[in-house]
PDB file of N, CA and C in Angstrom:
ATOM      1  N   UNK A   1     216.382  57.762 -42.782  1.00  0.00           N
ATOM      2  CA  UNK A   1     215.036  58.313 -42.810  1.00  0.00           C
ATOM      3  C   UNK A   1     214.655  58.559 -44.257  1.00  0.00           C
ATOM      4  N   UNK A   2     213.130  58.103 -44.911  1.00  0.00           N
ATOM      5  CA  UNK A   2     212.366  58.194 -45.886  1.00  0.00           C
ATOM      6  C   UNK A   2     211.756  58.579 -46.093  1.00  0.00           C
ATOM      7  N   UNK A   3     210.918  59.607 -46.633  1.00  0.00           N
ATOM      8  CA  UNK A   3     209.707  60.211 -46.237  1.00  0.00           C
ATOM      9  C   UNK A   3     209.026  59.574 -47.606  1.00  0.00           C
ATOM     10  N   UNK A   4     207.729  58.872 -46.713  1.00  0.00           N
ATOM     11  CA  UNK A   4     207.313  58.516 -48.057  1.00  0.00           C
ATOM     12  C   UNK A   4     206.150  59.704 -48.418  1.00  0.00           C
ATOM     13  N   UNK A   5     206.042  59.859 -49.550  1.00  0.00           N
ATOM     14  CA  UNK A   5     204.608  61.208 -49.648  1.00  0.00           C
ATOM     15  C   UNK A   5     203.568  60.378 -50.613  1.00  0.00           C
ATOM     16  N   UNK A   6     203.420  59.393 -49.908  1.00  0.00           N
ATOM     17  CA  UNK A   6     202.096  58.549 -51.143  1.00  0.00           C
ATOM     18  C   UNK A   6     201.332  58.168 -49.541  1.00  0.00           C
ATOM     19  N   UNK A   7     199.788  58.357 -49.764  1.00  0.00           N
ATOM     20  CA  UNK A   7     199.426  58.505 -48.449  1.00  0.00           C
ATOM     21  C   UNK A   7     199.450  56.615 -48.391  1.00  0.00           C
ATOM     22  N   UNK A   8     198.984  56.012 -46.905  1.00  0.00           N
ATOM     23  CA  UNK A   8     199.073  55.243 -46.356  1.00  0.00           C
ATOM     24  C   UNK A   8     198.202  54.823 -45.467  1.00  0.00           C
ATOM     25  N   UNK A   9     198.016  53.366 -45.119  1.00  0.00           N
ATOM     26  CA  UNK A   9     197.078  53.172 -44.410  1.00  0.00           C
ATOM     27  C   UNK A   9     197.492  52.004 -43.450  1.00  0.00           C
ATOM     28  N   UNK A  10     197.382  52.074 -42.189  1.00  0.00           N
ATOM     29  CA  UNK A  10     197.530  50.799 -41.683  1.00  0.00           C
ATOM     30  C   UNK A  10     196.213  50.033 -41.277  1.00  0.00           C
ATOM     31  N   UNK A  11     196.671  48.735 -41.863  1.00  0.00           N
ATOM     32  CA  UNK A  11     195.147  47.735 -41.874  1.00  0.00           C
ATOM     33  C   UNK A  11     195.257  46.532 -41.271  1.00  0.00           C
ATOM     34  N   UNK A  12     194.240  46.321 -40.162  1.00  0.00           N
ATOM     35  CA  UNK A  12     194.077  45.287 -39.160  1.00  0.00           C
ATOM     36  C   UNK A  12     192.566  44.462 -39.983  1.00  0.00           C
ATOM     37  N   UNK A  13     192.730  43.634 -41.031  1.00  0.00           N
ATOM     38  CA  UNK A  13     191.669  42.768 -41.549  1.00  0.00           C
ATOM     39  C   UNK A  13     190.951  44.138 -42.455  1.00  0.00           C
ATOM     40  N   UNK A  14     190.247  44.423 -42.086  1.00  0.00           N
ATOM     41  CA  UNK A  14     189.747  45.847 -43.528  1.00  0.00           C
ATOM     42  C   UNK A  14     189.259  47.167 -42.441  1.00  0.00           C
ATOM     43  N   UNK A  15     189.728  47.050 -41.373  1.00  0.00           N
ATOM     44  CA  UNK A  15     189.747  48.313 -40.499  1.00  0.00           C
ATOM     45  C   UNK A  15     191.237  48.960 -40.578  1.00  0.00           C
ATOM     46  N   UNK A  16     191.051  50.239 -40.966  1.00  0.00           N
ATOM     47  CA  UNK A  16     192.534  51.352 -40.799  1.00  0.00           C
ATOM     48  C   UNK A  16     192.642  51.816 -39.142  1.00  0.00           C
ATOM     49  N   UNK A  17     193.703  51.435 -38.814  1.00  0.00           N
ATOM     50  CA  UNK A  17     193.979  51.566 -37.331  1.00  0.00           C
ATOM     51  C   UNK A  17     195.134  52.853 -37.475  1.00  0.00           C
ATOM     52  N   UNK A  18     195.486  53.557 -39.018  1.00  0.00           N
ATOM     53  CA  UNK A  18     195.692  54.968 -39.065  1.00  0.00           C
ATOM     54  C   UNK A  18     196.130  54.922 -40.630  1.00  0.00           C
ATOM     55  N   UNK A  19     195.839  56.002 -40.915  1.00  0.00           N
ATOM     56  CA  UNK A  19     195.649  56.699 -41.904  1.00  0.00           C
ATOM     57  C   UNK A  19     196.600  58.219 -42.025  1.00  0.00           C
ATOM     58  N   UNK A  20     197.458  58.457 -43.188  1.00  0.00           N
ATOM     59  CA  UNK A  20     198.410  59.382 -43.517  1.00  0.00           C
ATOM     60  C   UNK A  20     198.069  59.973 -45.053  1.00  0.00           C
ATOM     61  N   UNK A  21     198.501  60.990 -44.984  1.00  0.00           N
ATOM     62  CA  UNK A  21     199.068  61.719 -46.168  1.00  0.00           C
ATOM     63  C   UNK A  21     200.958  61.051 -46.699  1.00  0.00           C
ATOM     64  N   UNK A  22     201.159  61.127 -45.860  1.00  0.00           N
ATOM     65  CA  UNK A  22     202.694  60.756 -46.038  1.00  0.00           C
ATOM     66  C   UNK A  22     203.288  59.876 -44.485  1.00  0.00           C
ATOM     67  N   UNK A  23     204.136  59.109 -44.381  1.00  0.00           N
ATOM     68  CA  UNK A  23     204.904  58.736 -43.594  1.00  0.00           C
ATOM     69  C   UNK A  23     206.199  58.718 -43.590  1.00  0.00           C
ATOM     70  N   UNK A  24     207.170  58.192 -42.470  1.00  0.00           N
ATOM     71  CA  UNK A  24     208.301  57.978 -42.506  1.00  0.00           C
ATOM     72  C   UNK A  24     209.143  57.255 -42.635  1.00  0.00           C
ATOM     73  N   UNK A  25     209.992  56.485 -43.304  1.00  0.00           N
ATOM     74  CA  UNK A  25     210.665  54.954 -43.140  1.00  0.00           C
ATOM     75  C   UNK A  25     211.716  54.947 -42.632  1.00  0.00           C
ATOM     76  N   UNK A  26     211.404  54.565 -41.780  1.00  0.00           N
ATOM     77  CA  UNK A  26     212.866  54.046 -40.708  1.00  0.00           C
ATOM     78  C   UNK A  26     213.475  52.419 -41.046  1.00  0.00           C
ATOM     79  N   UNK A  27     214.426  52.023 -41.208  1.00  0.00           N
ATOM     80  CA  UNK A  27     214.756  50.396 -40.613  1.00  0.00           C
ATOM     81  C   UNK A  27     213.224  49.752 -41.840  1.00  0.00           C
ATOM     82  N   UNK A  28     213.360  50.021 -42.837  1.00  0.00           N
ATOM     83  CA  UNK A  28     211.978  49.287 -43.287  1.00  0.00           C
ATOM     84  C   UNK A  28     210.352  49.465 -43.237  1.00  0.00           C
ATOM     85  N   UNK A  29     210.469  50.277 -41.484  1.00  0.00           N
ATOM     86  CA  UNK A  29     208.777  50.507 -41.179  1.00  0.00           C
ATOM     87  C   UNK A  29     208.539  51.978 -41.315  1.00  0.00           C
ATOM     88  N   UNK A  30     207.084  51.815 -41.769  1.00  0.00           N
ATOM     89  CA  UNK A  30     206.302  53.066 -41.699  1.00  0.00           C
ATOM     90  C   UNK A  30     205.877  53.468 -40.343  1.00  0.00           C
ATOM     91  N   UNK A  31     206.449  54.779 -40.324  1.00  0.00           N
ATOM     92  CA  UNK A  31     205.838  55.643 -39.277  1.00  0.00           C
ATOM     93  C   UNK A  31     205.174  56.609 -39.242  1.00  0.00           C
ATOM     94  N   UNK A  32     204.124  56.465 -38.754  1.00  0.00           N
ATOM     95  CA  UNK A  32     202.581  57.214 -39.188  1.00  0.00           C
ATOM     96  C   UNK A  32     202.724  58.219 -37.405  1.00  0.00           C
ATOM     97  N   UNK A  33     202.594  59.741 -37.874  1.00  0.00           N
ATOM     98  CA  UNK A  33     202.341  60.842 -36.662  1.00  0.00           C
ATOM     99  C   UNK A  33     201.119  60.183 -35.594  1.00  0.00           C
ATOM    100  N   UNK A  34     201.276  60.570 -34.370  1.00  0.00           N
ATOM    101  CA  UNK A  34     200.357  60.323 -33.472  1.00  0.00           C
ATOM    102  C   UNK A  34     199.153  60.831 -33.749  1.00  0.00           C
ATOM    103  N   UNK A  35     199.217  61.590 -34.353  1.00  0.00           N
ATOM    104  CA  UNK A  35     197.486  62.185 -34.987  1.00  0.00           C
ATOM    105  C   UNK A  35     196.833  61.604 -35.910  1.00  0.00           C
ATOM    106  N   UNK A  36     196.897  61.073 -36.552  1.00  0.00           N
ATOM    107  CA  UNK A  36     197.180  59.931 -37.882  1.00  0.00           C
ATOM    108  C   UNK A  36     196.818  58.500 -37.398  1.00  0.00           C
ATOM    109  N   UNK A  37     196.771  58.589 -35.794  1.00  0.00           N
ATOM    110  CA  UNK A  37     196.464  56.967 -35.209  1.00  0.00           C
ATOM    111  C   UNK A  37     195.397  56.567 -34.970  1.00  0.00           C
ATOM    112  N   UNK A  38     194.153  55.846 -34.923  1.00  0.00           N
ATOM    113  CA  UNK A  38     193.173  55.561 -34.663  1.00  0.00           C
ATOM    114  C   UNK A  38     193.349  54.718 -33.189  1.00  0.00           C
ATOM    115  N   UNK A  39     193.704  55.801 -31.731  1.00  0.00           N
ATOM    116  CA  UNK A  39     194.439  55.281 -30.664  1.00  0.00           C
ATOM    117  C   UNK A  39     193.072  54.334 -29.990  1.00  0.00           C
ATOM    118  N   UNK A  40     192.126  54.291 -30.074  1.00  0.00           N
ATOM    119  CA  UNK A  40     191.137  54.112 -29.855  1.00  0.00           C
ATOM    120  C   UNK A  40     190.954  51.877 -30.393  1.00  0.00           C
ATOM    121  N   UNK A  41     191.750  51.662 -31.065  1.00  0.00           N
ATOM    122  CA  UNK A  41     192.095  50.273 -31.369  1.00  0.00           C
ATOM    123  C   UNK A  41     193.348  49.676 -31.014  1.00  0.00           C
ATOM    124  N   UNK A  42     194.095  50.699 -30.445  1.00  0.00           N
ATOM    125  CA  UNK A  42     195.352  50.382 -29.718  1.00  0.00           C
ATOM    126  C   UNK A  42     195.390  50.008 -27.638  1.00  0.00           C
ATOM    127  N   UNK A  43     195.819  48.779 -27.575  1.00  0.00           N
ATOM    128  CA  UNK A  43     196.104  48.820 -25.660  1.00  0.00           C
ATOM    129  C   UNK A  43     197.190  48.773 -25.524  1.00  0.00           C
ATOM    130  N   UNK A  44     197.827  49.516 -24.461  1.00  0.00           N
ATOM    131  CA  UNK A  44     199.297  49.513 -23.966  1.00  0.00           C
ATOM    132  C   UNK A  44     199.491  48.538 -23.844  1.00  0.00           C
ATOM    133  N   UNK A  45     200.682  47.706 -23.523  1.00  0.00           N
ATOM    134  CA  UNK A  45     201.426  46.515 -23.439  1.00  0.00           C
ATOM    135  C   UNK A  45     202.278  47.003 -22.708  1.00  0.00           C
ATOM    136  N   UNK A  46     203.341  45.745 -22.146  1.00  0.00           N
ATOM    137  CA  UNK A  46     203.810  46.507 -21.349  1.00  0.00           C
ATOM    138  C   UNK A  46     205.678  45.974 -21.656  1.00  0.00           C
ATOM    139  N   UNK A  47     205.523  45.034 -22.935  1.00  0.00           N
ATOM    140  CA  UNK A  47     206.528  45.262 -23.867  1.00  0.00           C
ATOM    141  C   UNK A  47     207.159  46.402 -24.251  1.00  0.00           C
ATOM    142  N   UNK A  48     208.777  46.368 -23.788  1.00  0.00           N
ATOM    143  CA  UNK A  48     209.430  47.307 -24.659  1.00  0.00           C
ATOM    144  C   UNK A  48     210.575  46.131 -25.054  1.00  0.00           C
ATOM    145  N   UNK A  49     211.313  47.466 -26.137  1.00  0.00           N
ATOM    146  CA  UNK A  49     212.888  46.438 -26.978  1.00  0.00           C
ATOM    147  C   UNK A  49     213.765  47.792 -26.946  1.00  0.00           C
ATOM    148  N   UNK A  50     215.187  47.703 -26.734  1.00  0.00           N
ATOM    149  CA  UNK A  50     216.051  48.765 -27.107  1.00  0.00           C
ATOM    150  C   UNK A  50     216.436  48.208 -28.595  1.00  0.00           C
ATOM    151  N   UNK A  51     216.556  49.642 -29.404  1.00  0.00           N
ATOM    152  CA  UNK A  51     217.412  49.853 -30.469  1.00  0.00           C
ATOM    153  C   UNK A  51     218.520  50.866 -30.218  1.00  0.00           C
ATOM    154  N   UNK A  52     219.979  49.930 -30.571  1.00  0.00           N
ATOM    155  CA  UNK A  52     221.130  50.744 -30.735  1.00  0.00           C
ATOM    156  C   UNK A  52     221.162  51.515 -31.001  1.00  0.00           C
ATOM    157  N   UNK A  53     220.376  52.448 -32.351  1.00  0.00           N
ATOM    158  CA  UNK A  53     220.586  53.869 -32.077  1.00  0.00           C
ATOM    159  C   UNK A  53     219.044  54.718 -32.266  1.00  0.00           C
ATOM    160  N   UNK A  54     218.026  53.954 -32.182  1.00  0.00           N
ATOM    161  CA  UNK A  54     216.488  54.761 -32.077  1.00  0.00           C
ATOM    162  C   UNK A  54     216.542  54.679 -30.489  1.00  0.00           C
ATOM    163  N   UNK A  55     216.866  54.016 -28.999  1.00  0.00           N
ATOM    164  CA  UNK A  55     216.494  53.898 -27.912  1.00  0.00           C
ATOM    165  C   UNK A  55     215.316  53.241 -27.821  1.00  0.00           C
ATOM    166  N   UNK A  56     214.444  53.041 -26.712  1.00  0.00           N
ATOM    167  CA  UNK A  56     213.577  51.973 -25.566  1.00  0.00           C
ATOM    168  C   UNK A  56     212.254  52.414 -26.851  1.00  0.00           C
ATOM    169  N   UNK A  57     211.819  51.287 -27.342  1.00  0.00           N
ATOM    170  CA  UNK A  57     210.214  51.142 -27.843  1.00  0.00           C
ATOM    171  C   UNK A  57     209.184  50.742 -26.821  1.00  0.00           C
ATOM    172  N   UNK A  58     208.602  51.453 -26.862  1.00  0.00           N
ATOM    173  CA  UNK A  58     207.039  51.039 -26.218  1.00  0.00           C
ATOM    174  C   UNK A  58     206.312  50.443 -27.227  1.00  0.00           C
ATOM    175  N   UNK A  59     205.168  49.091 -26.712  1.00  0.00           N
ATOM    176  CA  UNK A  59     204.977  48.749 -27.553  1.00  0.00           C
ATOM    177  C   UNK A  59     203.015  48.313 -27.537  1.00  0.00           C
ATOM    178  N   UNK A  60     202.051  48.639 -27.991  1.00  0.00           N
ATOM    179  CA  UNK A  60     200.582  48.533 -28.059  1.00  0.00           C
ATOM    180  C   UNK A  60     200.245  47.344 -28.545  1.00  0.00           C
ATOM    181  N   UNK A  61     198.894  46.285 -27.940  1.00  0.00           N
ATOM    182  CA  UNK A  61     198.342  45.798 -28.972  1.00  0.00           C
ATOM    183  C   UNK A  61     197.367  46.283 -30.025  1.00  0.00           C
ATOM    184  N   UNK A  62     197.026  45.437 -30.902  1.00  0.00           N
ATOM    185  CA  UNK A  62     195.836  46.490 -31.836  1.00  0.00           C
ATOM    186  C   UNK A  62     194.844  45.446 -31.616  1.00  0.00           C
ATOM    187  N   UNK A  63     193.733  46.031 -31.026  1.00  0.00           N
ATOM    188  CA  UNK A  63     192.625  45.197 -31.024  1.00  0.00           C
ATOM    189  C   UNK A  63     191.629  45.767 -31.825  1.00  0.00           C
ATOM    190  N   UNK A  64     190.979  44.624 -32.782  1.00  0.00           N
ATOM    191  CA  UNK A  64     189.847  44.771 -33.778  1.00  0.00           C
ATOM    192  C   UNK A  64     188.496  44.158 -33.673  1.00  0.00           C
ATOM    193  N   UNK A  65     187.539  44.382 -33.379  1.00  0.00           N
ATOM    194  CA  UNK A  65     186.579  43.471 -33.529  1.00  0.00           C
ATOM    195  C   UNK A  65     186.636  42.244 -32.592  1.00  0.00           C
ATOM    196  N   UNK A  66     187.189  42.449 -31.260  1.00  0.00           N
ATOM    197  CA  UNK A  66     187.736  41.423 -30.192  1.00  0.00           C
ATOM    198  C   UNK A  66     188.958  40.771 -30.528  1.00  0.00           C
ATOM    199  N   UNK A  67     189.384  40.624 -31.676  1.00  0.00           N
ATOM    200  CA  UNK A  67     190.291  40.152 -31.939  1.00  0.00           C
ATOM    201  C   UNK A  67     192.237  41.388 -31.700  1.00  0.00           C
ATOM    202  N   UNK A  68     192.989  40.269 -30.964  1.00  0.00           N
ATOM    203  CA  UNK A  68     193.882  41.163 -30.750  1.00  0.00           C
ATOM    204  C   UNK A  68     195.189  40.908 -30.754  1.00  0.00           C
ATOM    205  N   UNK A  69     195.852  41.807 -31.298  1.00  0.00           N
ATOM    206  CA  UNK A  69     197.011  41.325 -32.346  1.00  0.00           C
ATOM    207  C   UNK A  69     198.513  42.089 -31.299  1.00  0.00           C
ATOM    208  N   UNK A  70     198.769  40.805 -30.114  1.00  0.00           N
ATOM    209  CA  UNK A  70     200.021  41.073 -29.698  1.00  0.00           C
ATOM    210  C   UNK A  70     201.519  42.205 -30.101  1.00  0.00           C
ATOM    211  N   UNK A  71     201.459  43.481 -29.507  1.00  0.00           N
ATOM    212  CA  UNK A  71     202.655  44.045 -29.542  1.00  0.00           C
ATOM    213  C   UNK A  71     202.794  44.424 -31.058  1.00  0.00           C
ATOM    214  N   UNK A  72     201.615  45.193 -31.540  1.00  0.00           N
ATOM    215  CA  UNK A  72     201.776  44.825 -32.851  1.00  0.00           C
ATOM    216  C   UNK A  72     201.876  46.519 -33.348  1.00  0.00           C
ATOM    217  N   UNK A  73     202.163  47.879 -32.313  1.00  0.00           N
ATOM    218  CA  UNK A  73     202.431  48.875 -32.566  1.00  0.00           C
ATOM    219  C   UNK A  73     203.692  48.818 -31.764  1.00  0.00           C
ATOM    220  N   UNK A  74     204.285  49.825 -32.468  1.00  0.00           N
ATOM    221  CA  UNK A  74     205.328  50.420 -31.459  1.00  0.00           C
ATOM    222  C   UNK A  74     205.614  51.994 -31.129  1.00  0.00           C
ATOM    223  N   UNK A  75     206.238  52.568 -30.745  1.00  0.00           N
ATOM    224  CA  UNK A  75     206.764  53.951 -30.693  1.00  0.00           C
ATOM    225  C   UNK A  75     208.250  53.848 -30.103  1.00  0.00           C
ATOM    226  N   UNK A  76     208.841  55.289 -30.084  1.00  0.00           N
ATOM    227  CA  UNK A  76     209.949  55.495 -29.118  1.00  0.00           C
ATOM    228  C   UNK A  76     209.335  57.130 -29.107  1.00  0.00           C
ATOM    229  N   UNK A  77     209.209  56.788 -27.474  1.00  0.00           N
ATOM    230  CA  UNK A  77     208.750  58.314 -26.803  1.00  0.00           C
ATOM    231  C   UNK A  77     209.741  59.044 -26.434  1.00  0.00           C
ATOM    232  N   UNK A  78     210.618  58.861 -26.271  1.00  0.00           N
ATOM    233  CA  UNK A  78     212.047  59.305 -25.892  1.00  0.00           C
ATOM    234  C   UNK A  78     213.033  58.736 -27.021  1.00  0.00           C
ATOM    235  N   UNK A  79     213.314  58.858 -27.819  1.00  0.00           N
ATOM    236  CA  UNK A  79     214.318  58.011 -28.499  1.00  0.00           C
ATOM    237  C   UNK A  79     215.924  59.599 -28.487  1.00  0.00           C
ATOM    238  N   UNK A  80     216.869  58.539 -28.945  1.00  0.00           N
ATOM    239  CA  UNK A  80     218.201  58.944 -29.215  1.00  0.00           C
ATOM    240  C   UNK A  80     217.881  60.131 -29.977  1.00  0.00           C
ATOM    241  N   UNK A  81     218.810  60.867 -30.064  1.00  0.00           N
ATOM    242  CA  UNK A  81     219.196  62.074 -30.804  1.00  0.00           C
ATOM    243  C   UNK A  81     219.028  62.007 -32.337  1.00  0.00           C
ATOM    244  N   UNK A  82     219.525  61.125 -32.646  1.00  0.00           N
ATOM    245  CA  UNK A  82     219.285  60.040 -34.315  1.00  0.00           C
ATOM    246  C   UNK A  82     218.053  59.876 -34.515  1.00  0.00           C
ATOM    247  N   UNK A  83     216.971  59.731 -33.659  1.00  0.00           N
ATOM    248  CA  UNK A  83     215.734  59.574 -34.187  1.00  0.00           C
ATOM    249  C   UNK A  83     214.720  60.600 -33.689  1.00  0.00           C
ATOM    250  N   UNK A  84     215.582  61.869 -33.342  1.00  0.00           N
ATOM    251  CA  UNK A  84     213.856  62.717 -32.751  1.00  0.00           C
ATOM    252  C   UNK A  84     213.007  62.634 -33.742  1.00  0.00           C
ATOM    253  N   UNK A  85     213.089  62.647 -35.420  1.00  0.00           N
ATOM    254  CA  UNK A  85     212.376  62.827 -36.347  1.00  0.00           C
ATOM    255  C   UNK A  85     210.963  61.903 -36.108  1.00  0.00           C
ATOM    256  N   UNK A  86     210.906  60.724 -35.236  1.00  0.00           N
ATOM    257  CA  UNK A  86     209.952  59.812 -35.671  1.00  0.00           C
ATOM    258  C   UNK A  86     209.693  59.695 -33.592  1.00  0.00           C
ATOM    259  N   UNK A  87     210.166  60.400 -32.731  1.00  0.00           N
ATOM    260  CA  UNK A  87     209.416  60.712 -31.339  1.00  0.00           C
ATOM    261  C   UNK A  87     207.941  60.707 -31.389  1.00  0.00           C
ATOM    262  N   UNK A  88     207.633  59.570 -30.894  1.00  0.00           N
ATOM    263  CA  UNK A  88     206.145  60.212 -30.530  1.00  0.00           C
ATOM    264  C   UNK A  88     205.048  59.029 -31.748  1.00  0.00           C
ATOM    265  N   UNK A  89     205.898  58.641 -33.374  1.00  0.00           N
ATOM    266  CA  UNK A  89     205.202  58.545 -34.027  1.00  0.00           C
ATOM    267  C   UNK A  89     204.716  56.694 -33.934  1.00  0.00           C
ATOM    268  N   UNK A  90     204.200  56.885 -34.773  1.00  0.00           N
ATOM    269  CA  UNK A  90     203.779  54.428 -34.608  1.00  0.00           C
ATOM    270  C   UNK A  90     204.177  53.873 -35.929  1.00  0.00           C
ATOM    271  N   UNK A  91     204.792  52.860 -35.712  1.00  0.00           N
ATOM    272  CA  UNK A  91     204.947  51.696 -36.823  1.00  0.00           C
ATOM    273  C   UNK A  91     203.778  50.731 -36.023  1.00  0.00           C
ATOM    274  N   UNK A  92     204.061  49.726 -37.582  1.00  0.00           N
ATOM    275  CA  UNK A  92     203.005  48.383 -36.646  1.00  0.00           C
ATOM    276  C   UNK A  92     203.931  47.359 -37.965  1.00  0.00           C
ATOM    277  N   UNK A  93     203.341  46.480 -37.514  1.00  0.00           N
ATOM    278  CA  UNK A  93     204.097  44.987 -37.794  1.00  0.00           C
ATOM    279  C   UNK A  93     202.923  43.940 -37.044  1.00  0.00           C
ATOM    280  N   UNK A  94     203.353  42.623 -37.333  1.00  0.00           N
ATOM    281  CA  UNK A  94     202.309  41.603 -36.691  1.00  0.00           C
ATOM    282  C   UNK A  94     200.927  40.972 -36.950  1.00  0.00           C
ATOM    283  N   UNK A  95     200.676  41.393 -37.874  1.00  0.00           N
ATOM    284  CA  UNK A  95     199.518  41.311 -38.862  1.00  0.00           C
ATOM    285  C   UNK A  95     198.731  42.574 -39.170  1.00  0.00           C
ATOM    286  N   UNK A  96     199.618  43.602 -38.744  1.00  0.00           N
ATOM    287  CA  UNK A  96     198.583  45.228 -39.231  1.00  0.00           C
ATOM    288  C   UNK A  96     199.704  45.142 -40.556  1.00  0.00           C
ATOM    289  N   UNK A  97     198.973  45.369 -41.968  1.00  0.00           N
ATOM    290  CA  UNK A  97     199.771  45.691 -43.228  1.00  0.00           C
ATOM    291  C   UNK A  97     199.793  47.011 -43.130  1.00  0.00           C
ATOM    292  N   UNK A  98     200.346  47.833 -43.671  1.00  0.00           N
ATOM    293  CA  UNK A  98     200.594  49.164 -44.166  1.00  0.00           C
ATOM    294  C   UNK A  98     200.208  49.164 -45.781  1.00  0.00           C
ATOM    295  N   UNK A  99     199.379  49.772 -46.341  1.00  0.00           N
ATOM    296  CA  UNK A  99     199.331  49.790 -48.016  1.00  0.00           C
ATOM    297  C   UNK A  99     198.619  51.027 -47.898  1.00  0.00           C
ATOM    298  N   UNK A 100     198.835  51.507 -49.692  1.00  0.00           N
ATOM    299  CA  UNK A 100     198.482  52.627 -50.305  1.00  0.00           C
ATOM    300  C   UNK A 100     196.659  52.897 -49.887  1.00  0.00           C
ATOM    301  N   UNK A 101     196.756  54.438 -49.217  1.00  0.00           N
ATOM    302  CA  UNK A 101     195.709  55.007 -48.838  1.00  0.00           C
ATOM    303  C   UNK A 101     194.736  54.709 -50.277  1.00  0.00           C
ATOM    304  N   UNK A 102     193.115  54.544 -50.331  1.00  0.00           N
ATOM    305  CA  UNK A 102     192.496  54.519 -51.398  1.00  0.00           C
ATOM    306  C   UNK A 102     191.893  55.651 -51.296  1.00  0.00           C
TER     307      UNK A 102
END
């Protein structure tokens, strides 16, 4: 676990699908708090993946402007003991970038 404290933005083409003060780095990805999400561009999927020691991801598409970007959030709502720190929170991957909040 990383905490990054430089704020952050996740970007689907030039829409922020969430926005931070700080996030978390797990495994490489930023994890932005559920409050922090713009859930409102996100649809459930009905994709999950286990990780050996985070447990079962749930996983959202991000839809923008009709356009919609397959499995491209994730969470662990329940995860292992090893990861309560990031319960609850979202990475994205799949064509949402993560870069420095302006």
């Amino acid at each position: 676990m990383t905490p990054n404290a430089i704020g952050r933005r996740a970007v689907s083409e030039s829409t922020a699908v969430a926005e931070a003060p700080s996030t978390q780095t797990v495994d490489g990805h930023e994890y932005f708090k559920p409050e922090e999400v713009r859930w409102d561009y996100l649809v459930p999927s009905d994709r999950t993946t286990v990780c050996g020691w985070k447990g079962t991801a749930g996983y959202w598409d991000v839809v923008v402007d009709g356009d919609r970007l397959p499995a491209a959030a994730w969470s662990y709502q329940d995860p292992s003991a090893a990861a309560q720190h990031i319960k609850g929170h979202v990475a994205f991957w799949r064509g949402v970038k993560v870069v420095p909040a302006e």
